[in-house]
Each structure stands twice: as structure tokens, then as C-alpha cells.
N, C-alpha and C. Protein backbone atom coordinates (compact mmCIF):
# COMPACT_ATOMS: atom_id res chain seq x y z
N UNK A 1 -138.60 -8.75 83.27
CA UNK A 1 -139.09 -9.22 81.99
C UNK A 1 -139.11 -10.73 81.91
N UNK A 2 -137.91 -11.32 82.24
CA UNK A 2 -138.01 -12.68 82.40
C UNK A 2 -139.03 -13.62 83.37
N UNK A 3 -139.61 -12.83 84.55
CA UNK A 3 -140.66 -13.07 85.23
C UNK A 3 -142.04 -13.62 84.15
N UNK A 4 -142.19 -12.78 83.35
CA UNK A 4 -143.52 -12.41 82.01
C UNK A 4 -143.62 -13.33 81.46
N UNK A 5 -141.96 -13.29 80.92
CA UNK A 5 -142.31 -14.70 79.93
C UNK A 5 -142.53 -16.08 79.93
N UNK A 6 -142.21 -16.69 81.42
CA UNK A 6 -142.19 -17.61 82.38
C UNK A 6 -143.55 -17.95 82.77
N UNK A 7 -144.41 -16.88 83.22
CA UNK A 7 -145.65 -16.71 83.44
C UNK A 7 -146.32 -17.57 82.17
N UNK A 8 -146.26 -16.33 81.18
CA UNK A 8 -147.04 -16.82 79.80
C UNK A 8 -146.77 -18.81 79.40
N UNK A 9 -145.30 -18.99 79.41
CA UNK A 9 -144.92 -20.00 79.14
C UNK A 9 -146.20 -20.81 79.80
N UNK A 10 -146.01 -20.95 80.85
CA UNK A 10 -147.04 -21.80 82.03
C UNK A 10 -148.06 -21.92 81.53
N UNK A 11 -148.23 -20.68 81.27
CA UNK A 11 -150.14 -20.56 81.00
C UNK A 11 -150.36 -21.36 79.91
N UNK A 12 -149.36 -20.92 79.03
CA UNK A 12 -149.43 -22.23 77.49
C UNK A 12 -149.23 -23.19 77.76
N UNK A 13 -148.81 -24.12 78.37
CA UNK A 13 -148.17 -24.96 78.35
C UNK A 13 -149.21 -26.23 79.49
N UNK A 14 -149.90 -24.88 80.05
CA UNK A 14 -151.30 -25.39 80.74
C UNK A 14 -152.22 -25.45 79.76
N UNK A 15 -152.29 -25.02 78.81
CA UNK A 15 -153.40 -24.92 78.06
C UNK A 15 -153.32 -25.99 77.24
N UNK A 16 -152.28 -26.22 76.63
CA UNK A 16 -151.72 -27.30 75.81
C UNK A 16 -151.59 -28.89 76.45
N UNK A 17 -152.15 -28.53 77.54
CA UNK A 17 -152.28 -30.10 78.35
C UNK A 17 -153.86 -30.01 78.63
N UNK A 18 -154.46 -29.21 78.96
CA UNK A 18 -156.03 -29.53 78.93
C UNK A 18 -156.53 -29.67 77.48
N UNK A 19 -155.91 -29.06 76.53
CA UNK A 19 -156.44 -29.09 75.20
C UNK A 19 -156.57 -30.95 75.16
N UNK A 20 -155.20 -31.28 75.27
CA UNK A 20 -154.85 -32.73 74.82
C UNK A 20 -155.61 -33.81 75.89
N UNK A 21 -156.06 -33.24 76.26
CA UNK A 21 -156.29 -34.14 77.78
C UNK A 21 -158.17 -34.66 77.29
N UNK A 22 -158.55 -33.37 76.59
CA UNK A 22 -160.02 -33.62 76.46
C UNK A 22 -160.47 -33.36 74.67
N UNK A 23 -158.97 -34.17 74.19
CA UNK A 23 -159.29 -34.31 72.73
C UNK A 23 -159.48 -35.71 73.24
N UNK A 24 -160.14 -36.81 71.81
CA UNK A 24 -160.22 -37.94 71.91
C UNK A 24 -160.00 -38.61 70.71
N UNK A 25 -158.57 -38.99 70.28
CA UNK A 25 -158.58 -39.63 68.75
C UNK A 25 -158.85 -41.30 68.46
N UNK A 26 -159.06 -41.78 67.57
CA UNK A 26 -159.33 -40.88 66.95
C UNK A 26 -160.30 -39.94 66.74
N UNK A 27 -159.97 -38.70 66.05
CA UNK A 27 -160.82 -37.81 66.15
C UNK A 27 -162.55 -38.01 65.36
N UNK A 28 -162.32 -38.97 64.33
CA UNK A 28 -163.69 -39.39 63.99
C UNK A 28 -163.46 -40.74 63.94
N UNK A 29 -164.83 -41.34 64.66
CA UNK A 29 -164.68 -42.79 64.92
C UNK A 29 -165.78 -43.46 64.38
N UNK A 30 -166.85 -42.63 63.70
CA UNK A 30 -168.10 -42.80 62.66
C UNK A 30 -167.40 -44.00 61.67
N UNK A 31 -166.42 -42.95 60.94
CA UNK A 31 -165.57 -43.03 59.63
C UNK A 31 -164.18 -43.16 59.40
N UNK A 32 -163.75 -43.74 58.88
CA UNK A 32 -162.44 -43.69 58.65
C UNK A 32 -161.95 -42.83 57.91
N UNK A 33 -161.10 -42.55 58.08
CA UNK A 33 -160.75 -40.98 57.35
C UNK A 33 -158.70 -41.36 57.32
N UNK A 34 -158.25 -40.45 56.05
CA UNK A 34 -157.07 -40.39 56.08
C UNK A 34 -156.41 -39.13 55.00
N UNK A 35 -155.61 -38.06 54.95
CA UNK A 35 -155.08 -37.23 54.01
C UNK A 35 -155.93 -35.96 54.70
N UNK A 36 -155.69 -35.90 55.78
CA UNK A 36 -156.04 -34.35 56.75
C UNK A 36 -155.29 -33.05 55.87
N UNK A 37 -156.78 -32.13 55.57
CA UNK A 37 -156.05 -30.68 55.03
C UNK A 37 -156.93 -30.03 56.13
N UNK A 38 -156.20 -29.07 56.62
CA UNK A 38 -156.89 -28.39 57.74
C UNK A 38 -157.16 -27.23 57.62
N UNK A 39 -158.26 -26.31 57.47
CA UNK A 39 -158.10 -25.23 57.40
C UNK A 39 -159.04 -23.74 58.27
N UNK A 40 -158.58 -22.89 58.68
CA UNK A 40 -159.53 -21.62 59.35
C UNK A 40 -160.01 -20.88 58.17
N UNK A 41 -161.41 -20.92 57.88
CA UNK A 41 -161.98 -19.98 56.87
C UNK A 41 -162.83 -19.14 57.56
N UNK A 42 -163.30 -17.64 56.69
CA UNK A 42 -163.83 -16.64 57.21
C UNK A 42 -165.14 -16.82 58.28
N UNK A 43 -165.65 -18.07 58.28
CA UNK A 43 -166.94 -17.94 59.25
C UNK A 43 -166.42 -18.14 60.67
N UNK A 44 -164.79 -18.69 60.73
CA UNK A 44 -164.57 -18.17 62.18
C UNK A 44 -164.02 -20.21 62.50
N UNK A 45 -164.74 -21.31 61.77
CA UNK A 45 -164.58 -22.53 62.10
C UNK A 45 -162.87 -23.26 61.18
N UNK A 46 -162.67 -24.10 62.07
CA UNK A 46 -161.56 -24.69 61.36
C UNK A 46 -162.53 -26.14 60.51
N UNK A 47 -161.98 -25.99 59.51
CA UNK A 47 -162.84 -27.19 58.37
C UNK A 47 -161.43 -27.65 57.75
N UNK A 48 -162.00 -29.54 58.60
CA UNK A 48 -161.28 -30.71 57.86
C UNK A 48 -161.46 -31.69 56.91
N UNK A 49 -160.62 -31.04 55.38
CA UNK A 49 -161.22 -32.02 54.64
C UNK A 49 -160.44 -33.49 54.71
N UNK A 50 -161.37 -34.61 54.56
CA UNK A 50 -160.02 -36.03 54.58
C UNK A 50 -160.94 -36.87 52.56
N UNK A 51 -159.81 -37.49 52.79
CA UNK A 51 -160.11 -38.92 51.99
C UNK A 51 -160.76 -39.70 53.01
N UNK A 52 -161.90 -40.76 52.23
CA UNK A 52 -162.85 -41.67 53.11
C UNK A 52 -162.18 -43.02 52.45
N UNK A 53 -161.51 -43.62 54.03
CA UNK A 53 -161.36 -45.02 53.45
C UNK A 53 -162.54 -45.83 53.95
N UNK A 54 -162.88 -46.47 52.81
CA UNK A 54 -164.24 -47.43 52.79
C UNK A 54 -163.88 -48.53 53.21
N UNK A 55 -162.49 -49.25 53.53
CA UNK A 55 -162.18 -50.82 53.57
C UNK A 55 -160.64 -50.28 54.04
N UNK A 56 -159.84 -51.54 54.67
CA UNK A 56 -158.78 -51.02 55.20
C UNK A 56 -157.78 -50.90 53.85
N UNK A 57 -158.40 -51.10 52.94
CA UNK A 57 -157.14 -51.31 51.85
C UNK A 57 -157.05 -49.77 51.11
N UNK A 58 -155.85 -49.44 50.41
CA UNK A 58 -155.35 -48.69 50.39
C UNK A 58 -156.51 -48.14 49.19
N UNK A 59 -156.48 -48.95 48.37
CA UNK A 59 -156.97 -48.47 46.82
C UNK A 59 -158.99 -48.29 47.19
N UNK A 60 -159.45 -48.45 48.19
CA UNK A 60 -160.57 -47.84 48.57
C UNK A 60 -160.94 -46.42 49.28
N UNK A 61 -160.33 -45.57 48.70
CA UNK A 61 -160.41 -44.85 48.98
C UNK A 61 -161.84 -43.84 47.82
N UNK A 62 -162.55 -43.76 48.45
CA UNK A 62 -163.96 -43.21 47.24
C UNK A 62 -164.29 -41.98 46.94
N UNK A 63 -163.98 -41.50 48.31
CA UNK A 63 -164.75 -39.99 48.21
C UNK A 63 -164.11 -39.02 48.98
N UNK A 64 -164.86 -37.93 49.71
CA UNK A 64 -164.03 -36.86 50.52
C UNK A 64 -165.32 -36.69 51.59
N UNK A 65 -165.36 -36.31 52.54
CA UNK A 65 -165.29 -35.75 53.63
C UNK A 65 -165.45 -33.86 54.30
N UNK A 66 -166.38 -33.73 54.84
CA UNK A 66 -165.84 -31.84 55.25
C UNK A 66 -166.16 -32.06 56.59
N UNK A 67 -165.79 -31.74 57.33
CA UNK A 67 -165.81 -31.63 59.08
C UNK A 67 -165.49 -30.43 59.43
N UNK A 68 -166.36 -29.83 60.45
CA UNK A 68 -166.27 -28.61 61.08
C UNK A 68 -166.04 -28.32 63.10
N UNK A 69 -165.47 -27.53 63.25
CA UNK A 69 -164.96 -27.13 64.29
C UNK A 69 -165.14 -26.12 64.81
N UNK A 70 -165.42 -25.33 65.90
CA UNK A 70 -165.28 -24.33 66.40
C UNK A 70 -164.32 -24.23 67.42
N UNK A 71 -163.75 -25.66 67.72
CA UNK A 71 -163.06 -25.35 69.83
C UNK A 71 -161.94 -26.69 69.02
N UNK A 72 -162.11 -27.26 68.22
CA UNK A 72 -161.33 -28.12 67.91
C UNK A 72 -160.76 -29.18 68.53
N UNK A 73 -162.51 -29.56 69.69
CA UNK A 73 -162.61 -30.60 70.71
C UNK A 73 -163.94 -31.74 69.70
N UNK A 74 -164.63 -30.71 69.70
CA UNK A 74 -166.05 -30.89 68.46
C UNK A 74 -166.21 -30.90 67.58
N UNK A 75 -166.57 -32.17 66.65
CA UNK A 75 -166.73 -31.87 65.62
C UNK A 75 -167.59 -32.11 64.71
N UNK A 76 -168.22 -31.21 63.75
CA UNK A 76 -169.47 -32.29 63.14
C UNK A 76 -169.23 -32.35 61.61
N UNK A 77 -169.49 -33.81 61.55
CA UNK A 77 -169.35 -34.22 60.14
C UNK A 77 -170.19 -33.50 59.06
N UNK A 78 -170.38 -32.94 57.92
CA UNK A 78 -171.13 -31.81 57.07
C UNK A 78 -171.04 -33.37 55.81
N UNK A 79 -170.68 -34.54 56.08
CA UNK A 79 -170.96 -35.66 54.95
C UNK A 79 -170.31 -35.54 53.71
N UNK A 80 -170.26 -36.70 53.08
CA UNK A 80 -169.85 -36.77 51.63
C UNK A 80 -169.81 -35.28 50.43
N UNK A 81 -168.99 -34.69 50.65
CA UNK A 81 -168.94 -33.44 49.61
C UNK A 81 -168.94 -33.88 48.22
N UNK A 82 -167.98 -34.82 48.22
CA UNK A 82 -167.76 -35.40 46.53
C UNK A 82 -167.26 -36.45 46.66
N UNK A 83 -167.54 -37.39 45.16
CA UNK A 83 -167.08 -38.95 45.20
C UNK A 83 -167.17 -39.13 43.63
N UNK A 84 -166.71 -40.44 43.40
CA UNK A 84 -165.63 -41.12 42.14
C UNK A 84 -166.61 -40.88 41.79
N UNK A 85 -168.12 -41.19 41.18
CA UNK A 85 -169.57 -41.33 40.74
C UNK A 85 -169.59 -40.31 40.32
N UNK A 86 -169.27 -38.99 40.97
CA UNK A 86 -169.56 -37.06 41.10
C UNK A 86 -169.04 -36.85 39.51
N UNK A 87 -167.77 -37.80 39.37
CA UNK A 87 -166.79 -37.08 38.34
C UNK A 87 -167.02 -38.26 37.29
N UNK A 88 -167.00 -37.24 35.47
CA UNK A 88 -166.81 -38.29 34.57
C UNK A 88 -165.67 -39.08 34.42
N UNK A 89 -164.98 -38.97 35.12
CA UNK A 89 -163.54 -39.64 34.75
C UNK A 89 -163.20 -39.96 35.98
N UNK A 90 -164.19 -39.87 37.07
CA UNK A 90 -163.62 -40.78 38.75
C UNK A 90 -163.35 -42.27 38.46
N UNK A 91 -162.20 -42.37 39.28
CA UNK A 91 -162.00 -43.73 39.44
C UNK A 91 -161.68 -44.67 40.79
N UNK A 92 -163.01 -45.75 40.53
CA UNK A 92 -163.57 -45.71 41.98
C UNK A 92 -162.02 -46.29 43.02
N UNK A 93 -162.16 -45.74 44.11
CA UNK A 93 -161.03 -46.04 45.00
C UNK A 93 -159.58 -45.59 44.93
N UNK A 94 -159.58 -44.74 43.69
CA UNK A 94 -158.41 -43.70 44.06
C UNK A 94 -158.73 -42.32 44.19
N UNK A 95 -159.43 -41.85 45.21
CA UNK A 95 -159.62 -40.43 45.29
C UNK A 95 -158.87 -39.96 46.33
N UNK A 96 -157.95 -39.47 46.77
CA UNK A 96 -157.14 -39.27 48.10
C UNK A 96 -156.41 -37.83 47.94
N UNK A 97 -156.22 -37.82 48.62
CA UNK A 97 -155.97 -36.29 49.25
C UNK A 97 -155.66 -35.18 48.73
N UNK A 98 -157.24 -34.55 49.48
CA UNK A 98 -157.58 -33.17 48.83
C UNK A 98 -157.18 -32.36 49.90
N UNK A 99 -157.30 -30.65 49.13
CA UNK A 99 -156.86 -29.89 50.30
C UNK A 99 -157.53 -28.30 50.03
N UNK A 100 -157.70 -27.49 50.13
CA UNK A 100 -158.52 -26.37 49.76
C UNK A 100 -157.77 -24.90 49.82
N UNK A 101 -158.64 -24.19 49.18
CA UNK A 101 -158.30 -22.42 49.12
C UNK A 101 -159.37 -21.64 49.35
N UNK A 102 -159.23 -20.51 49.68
CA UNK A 102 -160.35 -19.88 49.84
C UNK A 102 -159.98 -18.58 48.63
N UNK A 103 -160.55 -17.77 48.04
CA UNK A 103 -159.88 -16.53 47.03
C UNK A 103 -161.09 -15.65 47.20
N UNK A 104 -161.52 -14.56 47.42
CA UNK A 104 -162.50 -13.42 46.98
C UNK A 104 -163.91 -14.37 47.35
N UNK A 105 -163.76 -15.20 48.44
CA UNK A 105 -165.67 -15.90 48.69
C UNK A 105 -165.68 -16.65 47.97
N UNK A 106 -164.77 -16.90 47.16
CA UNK A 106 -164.79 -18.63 46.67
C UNK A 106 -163.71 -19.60 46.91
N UNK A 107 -164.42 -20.76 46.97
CA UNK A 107 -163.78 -21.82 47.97
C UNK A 107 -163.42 -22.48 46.73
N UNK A 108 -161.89 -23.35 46.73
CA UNK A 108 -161.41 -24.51 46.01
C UNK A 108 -160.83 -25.43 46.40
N UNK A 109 -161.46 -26.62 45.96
CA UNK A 109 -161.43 -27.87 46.39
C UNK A 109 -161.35 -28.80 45.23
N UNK A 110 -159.85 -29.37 45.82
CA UNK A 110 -158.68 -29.96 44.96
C UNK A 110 -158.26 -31.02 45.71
N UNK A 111 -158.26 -31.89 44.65
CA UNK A 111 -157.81 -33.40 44.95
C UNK A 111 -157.06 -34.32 43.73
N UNK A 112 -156.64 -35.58 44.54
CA UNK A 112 -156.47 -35.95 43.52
C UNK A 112 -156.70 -37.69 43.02
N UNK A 113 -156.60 -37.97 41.97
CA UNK A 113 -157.37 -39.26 41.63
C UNK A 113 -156.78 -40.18 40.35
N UNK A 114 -156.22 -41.10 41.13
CA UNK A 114 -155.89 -42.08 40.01
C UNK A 114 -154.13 -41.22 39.26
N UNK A 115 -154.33 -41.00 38.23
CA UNK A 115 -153.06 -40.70 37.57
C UNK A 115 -153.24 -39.43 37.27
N UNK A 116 -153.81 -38.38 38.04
CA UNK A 116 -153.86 -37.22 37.64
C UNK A 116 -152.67 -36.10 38.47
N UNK A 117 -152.48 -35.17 37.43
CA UNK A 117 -151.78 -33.70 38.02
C UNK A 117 -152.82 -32.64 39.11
N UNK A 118 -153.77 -33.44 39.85
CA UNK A 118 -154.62 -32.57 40.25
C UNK A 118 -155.81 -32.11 39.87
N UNK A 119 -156.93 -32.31 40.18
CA UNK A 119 -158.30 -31.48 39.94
C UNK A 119 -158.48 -30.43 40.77
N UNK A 120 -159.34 -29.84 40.63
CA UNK A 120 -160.08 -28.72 41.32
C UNK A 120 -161.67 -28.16 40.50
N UNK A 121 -162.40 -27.99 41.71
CA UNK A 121 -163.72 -27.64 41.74
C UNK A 121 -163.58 -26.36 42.46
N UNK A 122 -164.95 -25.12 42.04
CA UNK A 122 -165.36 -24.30 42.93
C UNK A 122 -166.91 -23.96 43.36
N UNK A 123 -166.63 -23.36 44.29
CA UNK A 123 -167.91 -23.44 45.10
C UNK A 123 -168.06 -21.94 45.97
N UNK A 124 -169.27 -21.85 46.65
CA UNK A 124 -169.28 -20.75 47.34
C UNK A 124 -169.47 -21.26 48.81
N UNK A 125 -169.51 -22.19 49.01
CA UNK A 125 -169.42 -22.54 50.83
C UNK A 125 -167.71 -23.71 50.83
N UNK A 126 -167.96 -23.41 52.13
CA UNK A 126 -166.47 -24.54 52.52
C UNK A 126 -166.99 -25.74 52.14
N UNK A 127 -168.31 -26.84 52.11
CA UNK A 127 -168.84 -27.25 51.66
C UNK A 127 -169.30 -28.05 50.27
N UNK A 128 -169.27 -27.10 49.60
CA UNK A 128 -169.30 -27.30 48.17
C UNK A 128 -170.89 -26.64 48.47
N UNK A 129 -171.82 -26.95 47.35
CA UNK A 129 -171.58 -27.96 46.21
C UNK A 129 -170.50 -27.49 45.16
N UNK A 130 -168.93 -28.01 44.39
CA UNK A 130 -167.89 -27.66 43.76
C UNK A 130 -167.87 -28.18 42.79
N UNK A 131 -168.19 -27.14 41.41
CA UNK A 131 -168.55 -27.62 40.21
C UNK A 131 -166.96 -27.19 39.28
N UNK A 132 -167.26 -28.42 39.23
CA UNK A 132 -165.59 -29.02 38.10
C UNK A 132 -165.13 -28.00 37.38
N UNK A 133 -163.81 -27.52 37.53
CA UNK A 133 -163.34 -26.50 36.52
C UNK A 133 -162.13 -27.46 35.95
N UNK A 134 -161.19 -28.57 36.05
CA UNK A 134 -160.36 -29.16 35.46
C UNK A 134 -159.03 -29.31 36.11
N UNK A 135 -157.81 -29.66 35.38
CA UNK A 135 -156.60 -30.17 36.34
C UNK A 135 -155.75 -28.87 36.60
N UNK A 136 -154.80 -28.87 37.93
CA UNK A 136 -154.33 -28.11 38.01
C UNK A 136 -152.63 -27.95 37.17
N UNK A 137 -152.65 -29.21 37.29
CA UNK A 137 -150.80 -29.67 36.47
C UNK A 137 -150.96 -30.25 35.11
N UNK A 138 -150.26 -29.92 33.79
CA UNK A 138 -150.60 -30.48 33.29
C UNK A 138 -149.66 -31.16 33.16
N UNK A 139 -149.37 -32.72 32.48
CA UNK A 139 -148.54 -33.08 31.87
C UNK A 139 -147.64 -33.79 33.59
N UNK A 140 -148.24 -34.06 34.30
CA UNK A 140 -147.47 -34.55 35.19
C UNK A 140 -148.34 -34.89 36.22
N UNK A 141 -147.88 -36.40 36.96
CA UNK A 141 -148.60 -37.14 37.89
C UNK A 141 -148.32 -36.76 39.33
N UNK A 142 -149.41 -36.61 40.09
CA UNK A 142 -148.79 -36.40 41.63
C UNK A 142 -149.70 -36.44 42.47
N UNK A 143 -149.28 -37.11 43.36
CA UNK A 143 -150.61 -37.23 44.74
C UNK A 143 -150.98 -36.35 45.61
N UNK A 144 -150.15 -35.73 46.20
CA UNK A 144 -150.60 -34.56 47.18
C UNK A 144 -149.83 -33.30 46.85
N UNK A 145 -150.92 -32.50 47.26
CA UNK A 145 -150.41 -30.87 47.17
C UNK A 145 -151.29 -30.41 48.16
N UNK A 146 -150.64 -29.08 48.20
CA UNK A 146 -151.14 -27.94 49.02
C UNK A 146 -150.68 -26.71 48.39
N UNK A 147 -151.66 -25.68 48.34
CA UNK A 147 -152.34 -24.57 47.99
C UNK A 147 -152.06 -23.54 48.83
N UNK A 148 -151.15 -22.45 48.89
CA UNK A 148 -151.16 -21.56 50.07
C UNK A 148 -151.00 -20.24 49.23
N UNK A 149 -151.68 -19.27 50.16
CA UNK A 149 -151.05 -17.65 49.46
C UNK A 149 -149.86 -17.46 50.80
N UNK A 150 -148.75 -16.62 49.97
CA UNK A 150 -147.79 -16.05 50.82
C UNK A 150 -147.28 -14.45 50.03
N UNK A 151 -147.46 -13.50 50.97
CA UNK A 151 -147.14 -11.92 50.49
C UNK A 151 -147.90 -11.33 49.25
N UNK A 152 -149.00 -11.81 49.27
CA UNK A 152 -149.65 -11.63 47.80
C UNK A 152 -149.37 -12.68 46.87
N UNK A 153 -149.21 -13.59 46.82
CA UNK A 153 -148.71 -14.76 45.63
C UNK A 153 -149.10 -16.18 46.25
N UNK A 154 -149.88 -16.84 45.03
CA UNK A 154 -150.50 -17.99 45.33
C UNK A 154 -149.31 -18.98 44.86
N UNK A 155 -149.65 -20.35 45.92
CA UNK A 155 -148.20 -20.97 45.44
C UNK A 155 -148.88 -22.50 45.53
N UNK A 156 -148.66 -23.06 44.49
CA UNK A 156 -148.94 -24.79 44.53
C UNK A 156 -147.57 -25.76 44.65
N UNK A 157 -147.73 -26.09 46.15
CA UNK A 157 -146.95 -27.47 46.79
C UNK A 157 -147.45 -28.27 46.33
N UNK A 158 -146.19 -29.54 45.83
CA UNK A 158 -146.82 -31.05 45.52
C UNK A 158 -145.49 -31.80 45.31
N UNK A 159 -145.75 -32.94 45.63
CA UNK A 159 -144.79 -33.83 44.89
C UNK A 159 -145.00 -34.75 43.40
N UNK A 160 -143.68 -34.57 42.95
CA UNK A 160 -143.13 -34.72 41.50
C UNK A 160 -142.76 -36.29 41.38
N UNK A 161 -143.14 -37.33 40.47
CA UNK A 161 -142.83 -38.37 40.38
C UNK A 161 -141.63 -38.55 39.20
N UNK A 162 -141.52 -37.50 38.87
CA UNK A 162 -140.84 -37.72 37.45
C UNK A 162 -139.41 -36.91 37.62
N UNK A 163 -139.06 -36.69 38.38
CA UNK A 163 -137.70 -36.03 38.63
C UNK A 163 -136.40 -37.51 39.10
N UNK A 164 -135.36 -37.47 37.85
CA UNK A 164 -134.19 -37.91 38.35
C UNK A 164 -134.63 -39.66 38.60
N UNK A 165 -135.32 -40.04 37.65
CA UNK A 165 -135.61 -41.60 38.23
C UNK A 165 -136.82 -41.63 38.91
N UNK A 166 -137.72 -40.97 39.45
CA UNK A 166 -138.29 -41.35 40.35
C UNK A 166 -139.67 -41.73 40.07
N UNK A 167 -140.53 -42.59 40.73
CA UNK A 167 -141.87 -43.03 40.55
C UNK A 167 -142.45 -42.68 41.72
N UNK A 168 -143.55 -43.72 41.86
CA UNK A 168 -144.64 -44.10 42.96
C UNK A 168 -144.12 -43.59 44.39
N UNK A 169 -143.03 -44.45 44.84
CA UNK A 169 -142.43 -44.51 46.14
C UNK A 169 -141.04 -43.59 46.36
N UNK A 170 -141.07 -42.86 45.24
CA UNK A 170 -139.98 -41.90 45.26
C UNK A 170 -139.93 -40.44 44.18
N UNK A 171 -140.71 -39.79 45.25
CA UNK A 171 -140.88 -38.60 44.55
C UNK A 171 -140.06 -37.32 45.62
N UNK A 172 -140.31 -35.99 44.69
CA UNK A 172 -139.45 -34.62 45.53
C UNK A 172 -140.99 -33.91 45.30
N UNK A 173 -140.53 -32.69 46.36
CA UNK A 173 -141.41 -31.53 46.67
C UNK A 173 -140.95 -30.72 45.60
N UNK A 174 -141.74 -29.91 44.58
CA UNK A 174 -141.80 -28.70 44.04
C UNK A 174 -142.68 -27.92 44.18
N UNK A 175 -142.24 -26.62 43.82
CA UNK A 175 -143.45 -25.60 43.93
C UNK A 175 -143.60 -24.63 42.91
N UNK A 176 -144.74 -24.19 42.62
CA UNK A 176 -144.88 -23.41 41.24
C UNK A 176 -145.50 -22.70 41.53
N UNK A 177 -145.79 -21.10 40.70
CA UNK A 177 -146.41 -20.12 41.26
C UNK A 177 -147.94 -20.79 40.60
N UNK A 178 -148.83 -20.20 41.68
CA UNK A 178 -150.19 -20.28 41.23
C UNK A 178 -151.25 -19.64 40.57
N UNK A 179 -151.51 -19.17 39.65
CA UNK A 179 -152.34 -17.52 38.88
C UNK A 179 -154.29 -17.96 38.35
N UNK A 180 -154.65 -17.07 38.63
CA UNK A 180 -156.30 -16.88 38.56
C UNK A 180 -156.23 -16.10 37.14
N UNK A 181 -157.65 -16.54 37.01
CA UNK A 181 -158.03 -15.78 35.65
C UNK A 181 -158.75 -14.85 36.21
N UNK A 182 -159.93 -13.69 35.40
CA UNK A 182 -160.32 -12.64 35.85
C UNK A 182 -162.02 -13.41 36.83
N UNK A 183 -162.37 -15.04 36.17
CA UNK A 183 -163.26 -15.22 36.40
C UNK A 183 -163.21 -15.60 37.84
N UNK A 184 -162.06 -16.02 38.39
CA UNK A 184 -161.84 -16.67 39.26
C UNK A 184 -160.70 -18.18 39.10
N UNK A 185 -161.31 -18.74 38.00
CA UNK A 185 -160.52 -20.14 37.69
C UNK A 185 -159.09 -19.92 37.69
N UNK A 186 -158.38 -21.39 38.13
CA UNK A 186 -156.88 -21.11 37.94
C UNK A 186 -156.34 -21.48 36.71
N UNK A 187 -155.08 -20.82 36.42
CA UNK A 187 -154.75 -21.05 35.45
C UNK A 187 -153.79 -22.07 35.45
N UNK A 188 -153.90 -23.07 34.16
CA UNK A 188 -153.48 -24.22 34.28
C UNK A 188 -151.95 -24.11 34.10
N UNK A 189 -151.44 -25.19 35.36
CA UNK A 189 -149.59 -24.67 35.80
C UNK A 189 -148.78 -25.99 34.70
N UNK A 190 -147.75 -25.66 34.23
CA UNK A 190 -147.16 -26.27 33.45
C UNK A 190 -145.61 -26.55 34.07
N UNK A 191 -145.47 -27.55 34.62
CA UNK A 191 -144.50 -27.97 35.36
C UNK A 191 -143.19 -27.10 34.59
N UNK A 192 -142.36 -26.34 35.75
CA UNK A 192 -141.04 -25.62 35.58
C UNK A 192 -139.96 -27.08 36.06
């Protein structure tokens, strides 16, 4: 038995060196890109959404990004999905890191911008086009999250600026359960 697993090891471990050997980062050199959500959806491709930094500075950040994969050597840019302009209340150069869901063939795509608890749009491609349904948090500021189902139950990761002192440069991870309405939309989470 120990023969087997030795074997396999190898084989991975070969694989995991040609993989790396004939990636080339950065991985997009078009664009600058930063706030990687990565994800495998049903057509079989892994799709990366990023924040687009326009200038090296932090607060230029404008829009989003969709990139597609099949071998996750290749990749082709699918262009500007959404930007500050898209939204009545964008604000140009804080749009940064979004991250997505997929639920019943519809796709959500969530980000966030400026002083918000989160937006989200839906759509029917990984793609968009993702027409505005509103925030996901209310009543509380936070830059990144992530969106996952686990055992049947949707769950929203993010960090909290407002716990115990904390701001900008010092926030914690919480998590809250996540719930749909019958239409699809989520229902808006009220910090526990």
C-alpha cells in the first residue's frame, strides 16, 4: 500500500512542477489587476474576477474585470463587467474587491465601494450584464467578503471595522448566515 501512495505522490508533485513551470505571472500583463476571487462555475471554466487598478495608487481603483480559464495556463480577458459610472452612487476609484455566487443559474456579483456594507448585482452569465439589487450589510462598513454555500447554508465572510476599537487598518473576520428570497434576491443581513 505504501508503494501506491508514493507513486501517486510523484505523479503530483510532477504535475505541480510542470503546472508552475509553464504558468507566467504576472498572470495578466494587459492590466493591472488586484482583489483575486476565483471561481469553477457550471460551464466547466474557472472565472477570475479582480479590481482594475488604473494608476499605481491605491484609491484608483475603477472598475472590475472577468477572466476566463479552462487549463488555468490561458486566459482570456471577457473586459470591463462593471465600473463607478455603471452605479448611481459609484465612487470613482474606490471599487475593490468583488467576489461571486452562483444559486439556481443565477450568478452574483458583489463588491465593494467606498463606505459601503457591500453591493450585489444579478445576472444570468458569469459575465454579467448584473443589474443592481442593493447592499448586502446593513448598517456596517467593510471591504472584503466572500460568499460560500456549506451543507446546504449560504454563509457571508467579511471583515468588521467596528468591533472593539477598530477602523480602517484594524478589522476581525465575521460571518453571518446568508438567506434568498423566493425571487432569488438576498436578503438583507443585519450584523449579529
Amino acid at each position: 500500500m505504501g508503494k501506491k501512495y508514493s507513486i501517486i505522490s510523484i505523479i503530483i508533485i510532477g504535475l505541480g512542477v510542470s503546472f508552475s513551470l509553464d504558468t507566467q505571472n504576472p498572470i495578466f500583463q494587459h492590466i493591472r489587476t488586484a482583489d483575486p476571487s476565483v471561481h469553477l462555475w457550471q460551464d466547466g471554466r474557472v472565472w477570475l474576477y479582480t479590481s482594475h487598478n488604473v494608476t499605481k495608487e491605491y484609491n484608483e481603483m475603477d472598475g472590475y474585470h472577468a477572466f476566463f480559464s479552462s487549463d488555468l495556463v490561458s486566459w482570456a480577458d471577457h473586459g470591463e463587467i462593471l465600473h463607478s459610472r455603471d452605479i448611481s452612487w459609484g465612487v470613482p476609484g474606490f471599487m475593490w474587491a468583488p467576489t461571486a455566487a452562483c444559486l439556481n443559474g443565477k450568478y452574483y456579483f458583489s463588491y465593494n465601494a467606498k463606505k459601503s456594507g457591500g453591493d450585489y448585482g444579478m445576472g444570468d452569465n458569469p459575465y454579467g450584464p448584473f443589474e443592481y439589487k442593493g447592499a448586502l450589510l446593513k448598517d456596517v462598513v467593510q471591504d472584503h467578503h466572500s460568499i460560500i454555500e456549506y451543507k446546504n447554508q449560504w454563509y457571508l465572510f467579511y471583515h468588521w471595522q467596528g468591533w472593539n476599537g477598530g477602523g480602517k487598518t484594524q478589522r476581525n473576520v465575521t460571518v453571518e448566515f446568508l438567506q434568498y428570497n423566493e425571487d432569488g434576491t438576498i436578503k438583507p443581513i443585519h450584523p449579529t
